[in-house]
N, C-alpha and C. Protein backbone atom coordinates (compact mmCIF):
# COMPACT_ATOMS: atom_id res chain seq x y z
N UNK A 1 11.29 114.77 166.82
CA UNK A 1 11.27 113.45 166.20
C UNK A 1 10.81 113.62 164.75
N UNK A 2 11.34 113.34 163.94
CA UNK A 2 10.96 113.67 162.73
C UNK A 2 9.80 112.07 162.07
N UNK A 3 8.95 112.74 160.95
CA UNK A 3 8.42 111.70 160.59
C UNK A 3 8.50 110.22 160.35
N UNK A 4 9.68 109.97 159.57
CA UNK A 4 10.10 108.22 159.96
C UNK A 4 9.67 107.78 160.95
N UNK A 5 10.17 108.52 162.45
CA UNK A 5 10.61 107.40 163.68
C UNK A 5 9.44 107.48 163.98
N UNK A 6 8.07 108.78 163.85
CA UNK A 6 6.66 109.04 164.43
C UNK A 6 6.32 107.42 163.63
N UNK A 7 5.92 107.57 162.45
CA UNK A 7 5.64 106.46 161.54
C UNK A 7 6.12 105.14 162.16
N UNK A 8 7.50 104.85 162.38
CA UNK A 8 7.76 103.79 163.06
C UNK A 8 7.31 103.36 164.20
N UNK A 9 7.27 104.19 165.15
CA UNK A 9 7.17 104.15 166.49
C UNK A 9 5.12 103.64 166.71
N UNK A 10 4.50 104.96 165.77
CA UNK A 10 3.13 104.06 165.82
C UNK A 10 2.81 103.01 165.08
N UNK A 11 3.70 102.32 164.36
CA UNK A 11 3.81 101.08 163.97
C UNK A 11 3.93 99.75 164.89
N UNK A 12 4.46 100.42 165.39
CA UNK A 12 5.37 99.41 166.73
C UNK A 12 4.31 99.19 167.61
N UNK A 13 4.12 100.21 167.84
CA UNK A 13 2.77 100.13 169.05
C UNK A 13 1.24 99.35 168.72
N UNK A 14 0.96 99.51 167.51
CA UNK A 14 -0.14 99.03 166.74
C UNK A 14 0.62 97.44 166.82
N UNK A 15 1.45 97.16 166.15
CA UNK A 15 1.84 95.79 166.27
C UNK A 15 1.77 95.26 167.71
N UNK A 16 2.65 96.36 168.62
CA UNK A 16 2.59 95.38 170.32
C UNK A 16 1.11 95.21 170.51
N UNK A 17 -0.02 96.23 170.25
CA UNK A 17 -1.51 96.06 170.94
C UNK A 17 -2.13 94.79 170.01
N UNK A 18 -1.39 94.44 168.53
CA UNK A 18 -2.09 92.84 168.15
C UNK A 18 -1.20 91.93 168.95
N UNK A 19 -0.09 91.97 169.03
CA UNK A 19 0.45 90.81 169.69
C UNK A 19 -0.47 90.30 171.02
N UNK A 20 -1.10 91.72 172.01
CA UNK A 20 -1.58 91.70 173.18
C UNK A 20 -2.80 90.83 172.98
N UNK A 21 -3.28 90.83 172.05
CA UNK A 21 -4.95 90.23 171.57
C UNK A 21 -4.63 89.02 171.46
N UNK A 22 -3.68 88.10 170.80
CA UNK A 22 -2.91 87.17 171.01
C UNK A 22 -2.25 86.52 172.15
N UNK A 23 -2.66 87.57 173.32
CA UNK A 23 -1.81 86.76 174.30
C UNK A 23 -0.33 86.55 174.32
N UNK A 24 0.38 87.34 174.15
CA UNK A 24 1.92 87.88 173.64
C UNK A 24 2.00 88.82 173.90
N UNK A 25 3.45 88.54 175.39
CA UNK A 25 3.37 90.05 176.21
C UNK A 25 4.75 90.51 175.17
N UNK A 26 5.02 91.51 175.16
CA UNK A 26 6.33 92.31 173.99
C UNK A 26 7.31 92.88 174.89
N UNK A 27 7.86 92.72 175.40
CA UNK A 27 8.84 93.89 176.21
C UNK A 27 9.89 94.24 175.07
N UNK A 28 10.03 95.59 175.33
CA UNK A 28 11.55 96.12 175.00
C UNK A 28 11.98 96.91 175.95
N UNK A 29 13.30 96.35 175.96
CA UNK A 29 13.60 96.61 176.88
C UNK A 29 15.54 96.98 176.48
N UNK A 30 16.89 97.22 177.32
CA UNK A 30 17.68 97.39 176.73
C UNK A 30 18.22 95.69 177.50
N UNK A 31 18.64 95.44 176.33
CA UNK A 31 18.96 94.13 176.44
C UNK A 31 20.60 94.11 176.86
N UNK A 32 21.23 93.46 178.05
CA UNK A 32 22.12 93.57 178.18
C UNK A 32 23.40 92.97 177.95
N UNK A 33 24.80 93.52 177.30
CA UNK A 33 25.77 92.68 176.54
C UNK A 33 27.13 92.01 177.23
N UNK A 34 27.23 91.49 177.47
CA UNK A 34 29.09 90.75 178.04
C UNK A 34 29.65 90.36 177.06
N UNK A 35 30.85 89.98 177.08
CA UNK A 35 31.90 90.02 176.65
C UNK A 35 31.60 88.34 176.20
N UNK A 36 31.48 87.77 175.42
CA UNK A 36 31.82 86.50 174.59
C UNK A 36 30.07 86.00 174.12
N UNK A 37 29.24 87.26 174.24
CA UNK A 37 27.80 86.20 173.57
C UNK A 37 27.14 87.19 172.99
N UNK A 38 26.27 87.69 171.93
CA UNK A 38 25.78 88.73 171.31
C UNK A 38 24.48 88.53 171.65
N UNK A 39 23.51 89.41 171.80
CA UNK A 39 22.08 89.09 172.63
C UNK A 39 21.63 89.87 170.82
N UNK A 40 20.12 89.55 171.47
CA UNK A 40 19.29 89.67 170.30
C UNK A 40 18.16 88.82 170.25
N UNK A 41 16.78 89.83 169.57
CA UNK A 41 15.51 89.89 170.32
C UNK A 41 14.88 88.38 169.74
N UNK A 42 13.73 88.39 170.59
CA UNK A 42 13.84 86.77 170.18
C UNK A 42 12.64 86.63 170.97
N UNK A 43 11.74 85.61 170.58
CA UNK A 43 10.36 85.06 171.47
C UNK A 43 10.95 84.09 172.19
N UNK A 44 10.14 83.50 173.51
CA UNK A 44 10.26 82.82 174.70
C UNK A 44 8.59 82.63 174.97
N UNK A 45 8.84 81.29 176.21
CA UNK A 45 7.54 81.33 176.98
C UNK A 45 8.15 81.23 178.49
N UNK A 46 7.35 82.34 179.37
CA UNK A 46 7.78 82.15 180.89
C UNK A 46 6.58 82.25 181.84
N UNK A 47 6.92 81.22 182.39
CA UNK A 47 5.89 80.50 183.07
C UNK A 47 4.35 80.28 182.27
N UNK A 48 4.61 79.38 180.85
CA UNK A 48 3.97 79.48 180.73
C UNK A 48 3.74 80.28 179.30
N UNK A 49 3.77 81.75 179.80
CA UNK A 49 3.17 82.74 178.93
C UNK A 49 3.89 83.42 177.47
N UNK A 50 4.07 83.00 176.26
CA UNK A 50 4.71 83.83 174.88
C UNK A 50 4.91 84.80 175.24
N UNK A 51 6.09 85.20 175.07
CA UNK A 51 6.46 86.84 175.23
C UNK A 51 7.85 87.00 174.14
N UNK A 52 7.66 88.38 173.82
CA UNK A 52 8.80 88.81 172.65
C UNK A 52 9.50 89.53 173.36
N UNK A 53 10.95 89.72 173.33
CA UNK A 53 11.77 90.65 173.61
C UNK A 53 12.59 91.21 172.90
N UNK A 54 12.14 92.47 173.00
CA UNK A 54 13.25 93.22 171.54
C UNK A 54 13.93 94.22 172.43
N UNK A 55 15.42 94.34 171.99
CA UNK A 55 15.98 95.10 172.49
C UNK A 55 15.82 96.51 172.07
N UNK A 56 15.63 97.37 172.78
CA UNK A 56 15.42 98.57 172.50
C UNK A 56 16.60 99.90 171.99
N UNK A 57 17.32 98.68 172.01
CA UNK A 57 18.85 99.96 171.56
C UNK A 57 19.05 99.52 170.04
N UNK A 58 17.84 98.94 169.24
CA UNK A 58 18.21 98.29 167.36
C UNK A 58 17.18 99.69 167.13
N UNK A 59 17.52 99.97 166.28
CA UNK A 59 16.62 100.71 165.08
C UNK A 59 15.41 100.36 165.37
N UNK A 60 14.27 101.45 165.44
CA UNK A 60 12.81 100.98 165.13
C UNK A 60 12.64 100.27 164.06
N UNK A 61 13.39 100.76 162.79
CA UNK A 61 12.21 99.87 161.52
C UNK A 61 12.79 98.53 162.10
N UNK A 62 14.04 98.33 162.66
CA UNK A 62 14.14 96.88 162.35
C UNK A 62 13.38 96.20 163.83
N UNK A 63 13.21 97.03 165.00
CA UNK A 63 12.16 96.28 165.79
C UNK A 63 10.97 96.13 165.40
N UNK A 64 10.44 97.26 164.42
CA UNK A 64 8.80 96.95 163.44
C UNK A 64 9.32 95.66 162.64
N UNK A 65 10.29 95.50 162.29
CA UNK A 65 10.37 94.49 160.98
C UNK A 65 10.55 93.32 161.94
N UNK A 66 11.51 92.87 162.66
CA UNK A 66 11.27 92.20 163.80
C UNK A 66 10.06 91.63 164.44
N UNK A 67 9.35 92.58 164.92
CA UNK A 67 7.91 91.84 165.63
C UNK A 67 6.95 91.47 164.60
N UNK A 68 6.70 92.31 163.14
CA UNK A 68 6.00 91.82 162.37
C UNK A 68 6.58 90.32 162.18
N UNK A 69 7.71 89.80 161.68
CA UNK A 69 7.95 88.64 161.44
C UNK A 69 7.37 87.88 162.51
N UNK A 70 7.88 88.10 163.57
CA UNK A 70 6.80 87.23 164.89
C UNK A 70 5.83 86.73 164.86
N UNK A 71 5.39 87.89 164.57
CA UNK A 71 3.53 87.80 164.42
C UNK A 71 2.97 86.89 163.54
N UNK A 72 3.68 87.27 162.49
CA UNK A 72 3.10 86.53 161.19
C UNK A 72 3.70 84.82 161.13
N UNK A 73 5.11 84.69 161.91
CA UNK A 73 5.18 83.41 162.20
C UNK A 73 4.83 82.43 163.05
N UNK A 74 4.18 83.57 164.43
CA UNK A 74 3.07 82.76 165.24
C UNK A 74 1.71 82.73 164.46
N UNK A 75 1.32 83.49 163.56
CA UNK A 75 -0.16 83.70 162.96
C UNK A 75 0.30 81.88 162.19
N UNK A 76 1.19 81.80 161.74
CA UNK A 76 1.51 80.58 160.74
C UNK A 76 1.31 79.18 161.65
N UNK A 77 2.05 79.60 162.92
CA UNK A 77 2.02 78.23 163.24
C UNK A 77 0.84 77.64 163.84
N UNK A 78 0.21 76.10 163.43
CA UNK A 78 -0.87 75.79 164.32
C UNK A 78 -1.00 75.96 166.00
């Protein structure tokens, strides 16, 4: 694994363990595609509970760039 993805990857993880402090579970997971709808990662609440789902088959920086936006737009909202 060369440096970028190390860099990315403990990025990612540092971001999922603030989301966790927040109460924001993160899955990635591989998100699955059919034929007439394009998926793509996105916050939800189930039963209840905020959770992010990022698909795990995008680029790290853009799942780091991804959950940071999250964060910082749940940090925003009252």
């Amino acid at each position: 694994m060369d440096q970028g993805k190390k860099k990315h990857r403990a990025v990612l993880q540092e971001l999922i363990s603030v989301a966790r402090q927040h109460n924001i579970e993160v899955r990635t997971e591989k998100l699955l595609r059919e034929i007439g709808y394009r998926v793509h990662n996105g916050r939800c609440r189930l039963r209840g509970k905020a959770m992010i789902l990022i698909d795990r088959e995008t680029p790290l920086s853009d799942q780091v760039d991804f959950l940071a936006s999250e964060l910082n737009e749940t940090h925003r909202t009252p």
